[in-house]
N, C-alpha and C. Protein backbone atom coordinates (compact mmCIF):
# COMPACT_ATOMS: atom_id res chain seq x y z
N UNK A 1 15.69 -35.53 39.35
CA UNK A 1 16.47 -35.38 38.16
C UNK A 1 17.29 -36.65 37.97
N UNK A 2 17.30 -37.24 36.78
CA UNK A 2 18.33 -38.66 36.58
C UNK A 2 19.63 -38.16 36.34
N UNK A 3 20.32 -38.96 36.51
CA UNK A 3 21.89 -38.59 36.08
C UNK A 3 21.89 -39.33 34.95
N UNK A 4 22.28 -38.62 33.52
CA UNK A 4 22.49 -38.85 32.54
C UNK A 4 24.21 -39.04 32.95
N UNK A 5 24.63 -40.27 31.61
CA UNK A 5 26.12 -40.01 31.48
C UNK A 5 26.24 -40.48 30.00
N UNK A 6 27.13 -39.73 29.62
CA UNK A 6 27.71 -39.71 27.87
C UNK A 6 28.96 -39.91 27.75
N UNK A 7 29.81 -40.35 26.52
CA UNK A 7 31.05 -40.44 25.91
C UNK A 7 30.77 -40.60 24.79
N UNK A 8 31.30 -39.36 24.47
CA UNK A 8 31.29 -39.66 22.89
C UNK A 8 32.51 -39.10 21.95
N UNK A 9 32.96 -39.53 21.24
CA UNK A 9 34.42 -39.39 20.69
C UNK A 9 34.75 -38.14 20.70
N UNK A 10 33.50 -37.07 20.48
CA UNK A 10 34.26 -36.15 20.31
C UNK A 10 34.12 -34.78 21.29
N UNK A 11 33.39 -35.15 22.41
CA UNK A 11 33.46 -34.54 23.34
C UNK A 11 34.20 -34.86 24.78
N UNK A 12 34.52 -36.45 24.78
CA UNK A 12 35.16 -36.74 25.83
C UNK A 12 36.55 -36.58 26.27
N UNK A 13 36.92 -36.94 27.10
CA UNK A 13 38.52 -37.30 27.21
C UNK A 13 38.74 -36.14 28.85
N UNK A 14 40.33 -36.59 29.48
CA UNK A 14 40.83 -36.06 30.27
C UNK A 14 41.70 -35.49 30.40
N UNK A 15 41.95 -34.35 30.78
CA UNK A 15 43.17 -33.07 30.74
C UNK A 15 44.04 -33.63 31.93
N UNK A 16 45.28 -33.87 31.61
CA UNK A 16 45.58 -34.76 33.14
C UNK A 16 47.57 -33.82 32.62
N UNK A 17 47.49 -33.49 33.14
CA UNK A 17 49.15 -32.72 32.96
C UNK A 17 49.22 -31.69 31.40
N UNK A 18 48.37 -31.51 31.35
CA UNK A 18 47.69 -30.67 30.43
C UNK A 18 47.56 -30.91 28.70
N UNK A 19 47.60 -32.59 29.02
CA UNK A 19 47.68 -33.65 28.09
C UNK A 19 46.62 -33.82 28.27
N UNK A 20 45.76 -33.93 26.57
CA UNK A 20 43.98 -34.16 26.55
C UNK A 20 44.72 -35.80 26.11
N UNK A 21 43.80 -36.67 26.55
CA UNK A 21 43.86 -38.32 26.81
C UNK A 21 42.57 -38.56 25.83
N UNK A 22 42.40 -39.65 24.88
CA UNK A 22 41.54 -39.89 24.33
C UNK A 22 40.54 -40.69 24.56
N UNK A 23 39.16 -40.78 24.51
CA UNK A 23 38.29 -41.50 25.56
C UNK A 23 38.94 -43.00 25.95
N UNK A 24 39.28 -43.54 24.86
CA UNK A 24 39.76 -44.58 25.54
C UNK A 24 41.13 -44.26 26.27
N UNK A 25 41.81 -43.80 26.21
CA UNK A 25 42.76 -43.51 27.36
C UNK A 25 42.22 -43.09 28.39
N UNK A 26 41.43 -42.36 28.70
CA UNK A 26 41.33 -41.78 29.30
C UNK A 26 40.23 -43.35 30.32
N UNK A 27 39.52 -43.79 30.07
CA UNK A 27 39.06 -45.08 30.69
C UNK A 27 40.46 -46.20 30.93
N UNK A 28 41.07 -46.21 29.99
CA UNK A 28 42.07 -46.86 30.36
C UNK A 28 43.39 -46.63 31.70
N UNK A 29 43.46 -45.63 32.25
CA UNK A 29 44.14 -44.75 32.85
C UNK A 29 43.36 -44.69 34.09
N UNK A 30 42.27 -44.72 33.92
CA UNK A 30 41.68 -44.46 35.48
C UNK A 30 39.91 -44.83 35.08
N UNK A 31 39.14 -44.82 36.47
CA UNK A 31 38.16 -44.67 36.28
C UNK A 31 37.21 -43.54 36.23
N UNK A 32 37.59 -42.68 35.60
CA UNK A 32 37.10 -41.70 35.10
C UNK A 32 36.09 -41.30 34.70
N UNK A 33 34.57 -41.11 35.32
CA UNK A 33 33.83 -40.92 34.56
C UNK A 33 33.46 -40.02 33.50
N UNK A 34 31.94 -39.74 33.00
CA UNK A 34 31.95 -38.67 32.07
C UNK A 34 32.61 -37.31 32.51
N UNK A 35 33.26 -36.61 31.90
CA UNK A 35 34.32 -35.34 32.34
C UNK A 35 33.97 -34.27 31.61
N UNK A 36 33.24 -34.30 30.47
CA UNK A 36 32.77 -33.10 29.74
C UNK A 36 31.30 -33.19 29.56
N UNK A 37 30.38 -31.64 29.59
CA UNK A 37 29.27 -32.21 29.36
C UNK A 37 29.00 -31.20 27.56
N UNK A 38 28.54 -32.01 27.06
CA UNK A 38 27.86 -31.37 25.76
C UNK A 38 27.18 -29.98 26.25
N UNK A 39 27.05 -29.15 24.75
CA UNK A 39 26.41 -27.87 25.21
C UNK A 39 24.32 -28.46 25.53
N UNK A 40 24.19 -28.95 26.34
CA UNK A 40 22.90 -30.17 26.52
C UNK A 40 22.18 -29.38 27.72
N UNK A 41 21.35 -28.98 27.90
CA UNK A 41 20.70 -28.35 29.05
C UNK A 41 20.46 -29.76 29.95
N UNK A 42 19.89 -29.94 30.98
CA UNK A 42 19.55 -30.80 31.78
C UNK A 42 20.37 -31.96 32.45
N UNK A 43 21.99 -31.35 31.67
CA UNK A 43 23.00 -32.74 32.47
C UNK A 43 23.38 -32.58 33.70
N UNK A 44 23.75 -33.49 34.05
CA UNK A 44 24.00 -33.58 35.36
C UNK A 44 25.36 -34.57 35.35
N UNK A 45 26.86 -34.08 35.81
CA UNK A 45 28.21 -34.64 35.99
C UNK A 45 28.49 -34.89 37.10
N UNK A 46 28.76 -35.85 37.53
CA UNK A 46 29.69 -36.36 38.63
C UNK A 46 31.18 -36.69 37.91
N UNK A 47 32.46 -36.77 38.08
CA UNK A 47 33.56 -37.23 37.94
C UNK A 47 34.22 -36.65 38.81
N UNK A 48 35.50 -38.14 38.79
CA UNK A 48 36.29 -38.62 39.95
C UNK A 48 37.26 -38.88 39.10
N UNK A 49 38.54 -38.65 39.20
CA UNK A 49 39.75 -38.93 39.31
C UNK A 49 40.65 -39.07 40.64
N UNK A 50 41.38 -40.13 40.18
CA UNK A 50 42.85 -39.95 41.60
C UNK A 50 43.12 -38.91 42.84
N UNK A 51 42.85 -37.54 41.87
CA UNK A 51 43.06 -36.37 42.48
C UNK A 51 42.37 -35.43 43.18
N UNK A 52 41.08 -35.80 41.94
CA UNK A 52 40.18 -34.95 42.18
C UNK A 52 39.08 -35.33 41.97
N UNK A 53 38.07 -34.41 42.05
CA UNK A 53 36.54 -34.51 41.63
C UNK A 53 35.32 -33.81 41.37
N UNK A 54 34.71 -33.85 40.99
CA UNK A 54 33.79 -32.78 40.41
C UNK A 54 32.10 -32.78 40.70
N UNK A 55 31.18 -31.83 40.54
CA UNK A 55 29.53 -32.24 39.86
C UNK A 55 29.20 -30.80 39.43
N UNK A 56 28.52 -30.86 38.49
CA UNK A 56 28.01 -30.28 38.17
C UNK A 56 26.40 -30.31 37.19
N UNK A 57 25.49 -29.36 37.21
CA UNK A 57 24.17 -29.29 36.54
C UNK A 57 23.97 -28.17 35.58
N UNK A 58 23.60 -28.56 34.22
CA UNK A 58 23.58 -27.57 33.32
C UNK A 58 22.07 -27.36 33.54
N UNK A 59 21.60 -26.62 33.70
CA UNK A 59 19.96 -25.74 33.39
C UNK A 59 19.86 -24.61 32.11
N UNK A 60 18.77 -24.71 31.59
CA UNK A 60 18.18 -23.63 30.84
C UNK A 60 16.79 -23.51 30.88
N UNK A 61 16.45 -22.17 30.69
CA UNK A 61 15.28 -21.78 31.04
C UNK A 61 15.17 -20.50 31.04
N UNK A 62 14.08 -19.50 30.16
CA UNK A 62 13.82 -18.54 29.40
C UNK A 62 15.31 -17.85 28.67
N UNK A 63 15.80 -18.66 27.87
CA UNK A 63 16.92 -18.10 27.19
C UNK A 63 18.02 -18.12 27.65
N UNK A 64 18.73 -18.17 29.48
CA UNK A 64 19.23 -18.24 29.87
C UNK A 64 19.91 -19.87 30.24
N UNK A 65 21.28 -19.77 30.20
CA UNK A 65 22.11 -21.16 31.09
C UNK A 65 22.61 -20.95 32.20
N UNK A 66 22.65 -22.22 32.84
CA UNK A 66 23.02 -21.88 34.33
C UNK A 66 24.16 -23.05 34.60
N UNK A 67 24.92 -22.86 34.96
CA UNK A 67 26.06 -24.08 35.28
C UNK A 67 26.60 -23.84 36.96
N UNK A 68 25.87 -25.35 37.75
CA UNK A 68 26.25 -24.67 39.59
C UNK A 68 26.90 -26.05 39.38
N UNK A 69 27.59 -26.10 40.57
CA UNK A 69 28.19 -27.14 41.18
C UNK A 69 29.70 -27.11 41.76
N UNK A 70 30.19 -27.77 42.24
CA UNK A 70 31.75 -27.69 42.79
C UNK A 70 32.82 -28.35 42.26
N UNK A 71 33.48 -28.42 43.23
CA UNK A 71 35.15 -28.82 42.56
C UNK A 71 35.69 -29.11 43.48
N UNK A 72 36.82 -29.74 43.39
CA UNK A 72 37.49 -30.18 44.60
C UNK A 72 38.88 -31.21 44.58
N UNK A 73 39.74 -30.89 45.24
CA UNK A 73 41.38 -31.85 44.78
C UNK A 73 41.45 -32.37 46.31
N UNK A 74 41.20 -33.67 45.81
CA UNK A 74 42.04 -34.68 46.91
C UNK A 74 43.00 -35.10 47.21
N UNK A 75 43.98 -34.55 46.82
CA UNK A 75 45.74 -34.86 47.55
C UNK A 75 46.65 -33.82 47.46
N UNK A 76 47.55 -33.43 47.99
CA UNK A 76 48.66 -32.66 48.14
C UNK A 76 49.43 -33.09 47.09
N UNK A 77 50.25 -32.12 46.65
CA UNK A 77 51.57 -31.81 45.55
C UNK A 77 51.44 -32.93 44.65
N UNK A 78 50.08 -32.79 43.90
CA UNK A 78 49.71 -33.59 43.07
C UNK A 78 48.77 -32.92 42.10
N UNK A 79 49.22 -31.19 41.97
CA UNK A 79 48.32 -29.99 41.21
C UNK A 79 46.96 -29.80 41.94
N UNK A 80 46.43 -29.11 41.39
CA UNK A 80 44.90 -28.62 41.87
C UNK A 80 43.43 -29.46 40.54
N UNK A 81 42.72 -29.23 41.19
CA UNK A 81 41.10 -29.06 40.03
C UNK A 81 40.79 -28.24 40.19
N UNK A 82 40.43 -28.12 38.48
CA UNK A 82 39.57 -27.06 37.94
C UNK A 82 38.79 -27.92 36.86
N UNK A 83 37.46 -27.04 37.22
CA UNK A 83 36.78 -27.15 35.82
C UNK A 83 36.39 -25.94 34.96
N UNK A 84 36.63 -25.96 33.50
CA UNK A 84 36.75 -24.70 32.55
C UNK A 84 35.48 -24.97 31.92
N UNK A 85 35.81 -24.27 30.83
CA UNK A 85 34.68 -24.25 29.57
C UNK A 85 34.63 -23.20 29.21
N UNK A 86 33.46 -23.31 27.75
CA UNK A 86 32.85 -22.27 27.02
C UNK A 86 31.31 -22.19 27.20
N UNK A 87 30.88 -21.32 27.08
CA UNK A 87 29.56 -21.22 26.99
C UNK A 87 29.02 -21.59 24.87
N UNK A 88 27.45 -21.89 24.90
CA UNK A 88 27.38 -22.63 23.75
C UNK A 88 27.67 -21.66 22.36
N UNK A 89 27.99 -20.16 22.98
CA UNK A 89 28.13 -19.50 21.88
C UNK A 89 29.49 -19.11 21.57
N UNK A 90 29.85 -19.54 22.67
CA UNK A 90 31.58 -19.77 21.97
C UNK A 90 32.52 -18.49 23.46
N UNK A 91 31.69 -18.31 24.14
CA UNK A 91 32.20 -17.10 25.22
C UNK A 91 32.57 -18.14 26.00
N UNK A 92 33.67 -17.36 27.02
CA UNK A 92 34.13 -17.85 27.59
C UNK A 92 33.72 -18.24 29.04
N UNK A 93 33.86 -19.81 29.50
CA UNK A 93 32.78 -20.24 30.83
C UNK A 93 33.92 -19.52 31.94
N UNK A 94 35.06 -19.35 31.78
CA UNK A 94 35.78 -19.13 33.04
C UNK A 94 36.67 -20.50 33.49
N UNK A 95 37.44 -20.40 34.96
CA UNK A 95 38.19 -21.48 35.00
C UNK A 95 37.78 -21.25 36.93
N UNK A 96 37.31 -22.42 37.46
CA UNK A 96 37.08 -22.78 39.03
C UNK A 96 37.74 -23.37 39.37
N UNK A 97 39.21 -23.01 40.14
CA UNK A 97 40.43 -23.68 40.75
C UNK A 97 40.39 -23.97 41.90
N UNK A 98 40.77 -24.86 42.81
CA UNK A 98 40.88 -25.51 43.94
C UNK A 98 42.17 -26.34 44.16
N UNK A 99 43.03 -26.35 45.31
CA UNK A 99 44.16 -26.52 45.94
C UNK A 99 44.38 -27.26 47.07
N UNK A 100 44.82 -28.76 47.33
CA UNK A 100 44.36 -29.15 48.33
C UNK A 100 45.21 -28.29 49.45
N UNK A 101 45.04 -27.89 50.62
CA UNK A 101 43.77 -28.55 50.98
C UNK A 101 42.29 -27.65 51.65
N UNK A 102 42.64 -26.84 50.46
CA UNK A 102 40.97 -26.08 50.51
C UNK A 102 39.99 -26.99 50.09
N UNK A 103 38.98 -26.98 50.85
CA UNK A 103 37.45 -27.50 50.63
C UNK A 103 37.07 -27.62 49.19
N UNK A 104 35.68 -28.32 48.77
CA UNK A 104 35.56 -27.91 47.82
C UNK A 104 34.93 -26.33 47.14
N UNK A 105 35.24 -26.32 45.61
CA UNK A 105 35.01 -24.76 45.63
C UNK A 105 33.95 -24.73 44.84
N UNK A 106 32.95 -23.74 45.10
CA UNK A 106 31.03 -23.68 44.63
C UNK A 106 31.59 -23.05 43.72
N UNK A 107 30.64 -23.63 42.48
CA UNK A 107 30.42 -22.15 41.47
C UNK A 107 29.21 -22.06 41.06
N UNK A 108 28.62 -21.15 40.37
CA UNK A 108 27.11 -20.90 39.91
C UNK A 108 27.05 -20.01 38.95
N UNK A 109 27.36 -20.25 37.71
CA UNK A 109 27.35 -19.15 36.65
C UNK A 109 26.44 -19.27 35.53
N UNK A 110 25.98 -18.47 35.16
CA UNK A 110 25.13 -18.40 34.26
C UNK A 110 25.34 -17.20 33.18
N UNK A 111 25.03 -17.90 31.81
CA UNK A 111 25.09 -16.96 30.39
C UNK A 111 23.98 -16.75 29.42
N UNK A 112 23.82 -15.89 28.65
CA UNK A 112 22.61 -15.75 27.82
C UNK A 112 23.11 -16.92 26.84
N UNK A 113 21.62 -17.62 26.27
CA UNK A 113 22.34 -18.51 25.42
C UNK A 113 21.95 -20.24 26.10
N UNK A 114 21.98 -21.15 25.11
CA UNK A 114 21.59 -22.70 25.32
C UNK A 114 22.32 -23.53 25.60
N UNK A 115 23.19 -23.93 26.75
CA UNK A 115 24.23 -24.72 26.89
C UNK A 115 25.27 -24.49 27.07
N UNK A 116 26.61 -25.68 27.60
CA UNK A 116 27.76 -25.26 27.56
C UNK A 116 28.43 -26.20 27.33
N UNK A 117 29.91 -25.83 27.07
CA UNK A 117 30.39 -27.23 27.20
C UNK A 117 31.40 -27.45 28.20
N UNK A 118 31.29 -28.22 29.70
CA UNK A 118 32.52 -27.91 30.58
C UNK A 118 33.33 -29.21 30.54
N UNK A 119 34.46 -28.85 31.17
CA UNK A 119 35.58 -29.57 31.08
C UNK A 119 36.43 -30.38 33.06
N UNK A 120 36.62 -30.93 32.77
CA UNK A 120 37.27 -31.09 34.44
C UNK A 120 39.14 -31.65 34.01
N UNK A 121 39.75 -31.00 34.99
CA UNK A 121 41.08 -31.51 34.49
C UNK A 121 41.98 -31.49 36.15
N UNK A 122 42.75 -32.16 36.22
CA UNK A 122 43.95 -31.51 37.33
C UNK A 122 45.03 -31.41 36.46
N UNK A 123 45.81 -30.23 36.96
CA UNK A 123 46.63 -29.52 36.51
C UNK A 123 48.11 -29.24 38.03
């Protein structure tokens, strides 16, 4: 599988104190990679921030989406990661929190329906 990566004005940016940062801030501020993925079957996310970090893989296949991957916060009293979202029909993806210094945390969820759109933030 290749790792695709995207930015695009109106899906990007970083939740960082629960301030959305605008793509260019959000490059400007850190090296941040892609942090949201389009409702896009077949992506594949890595991102890294200061704090934290992420991956995740969107799948679809017979009608169904699948969103696996982890999460994870690299420093103390510096908030947790999570990554959120919606699913592409507008339901809700849920929220996968992690605290240092728990491991990282698996998720694997899946919805009826083509895509999603997730998010990564520390909070």
């Amino acid at each position: 599988m290749t790792k695709k990566r995207c930015f695009t004005a109106l899906t990007a940016g970083v939740v960082i104190g629960g301030a959305l940062l605008s793509p260019g801030a959000a490059a400007a501020e850190s090296a941040v990679d892609v942090i949201t993925a389009r409702p896009a079957c077949g992506d594949v996310k890595d991102v890294s921030y200061r704090t934290g970090e992420a991956h995740w893989t969107i799948t679809c296949t017979g009608g169904w989406t699948r969103v696996n991957g982890w999460v994870k916060d690299k420093l103390p009293f510096l908030g947790c990661a999570e990554v959120y979202g919606t699913w592409a029909d507008g339901a809700d993806f849920g929220t996968v929190k992690t605290c240092w210094p728990e491991g990282p945390k698996q998720f694997n969820k899946s919805h009826r329906g083509m895509g999603a759109q997730i998010f990564f933030r520390v909070v």
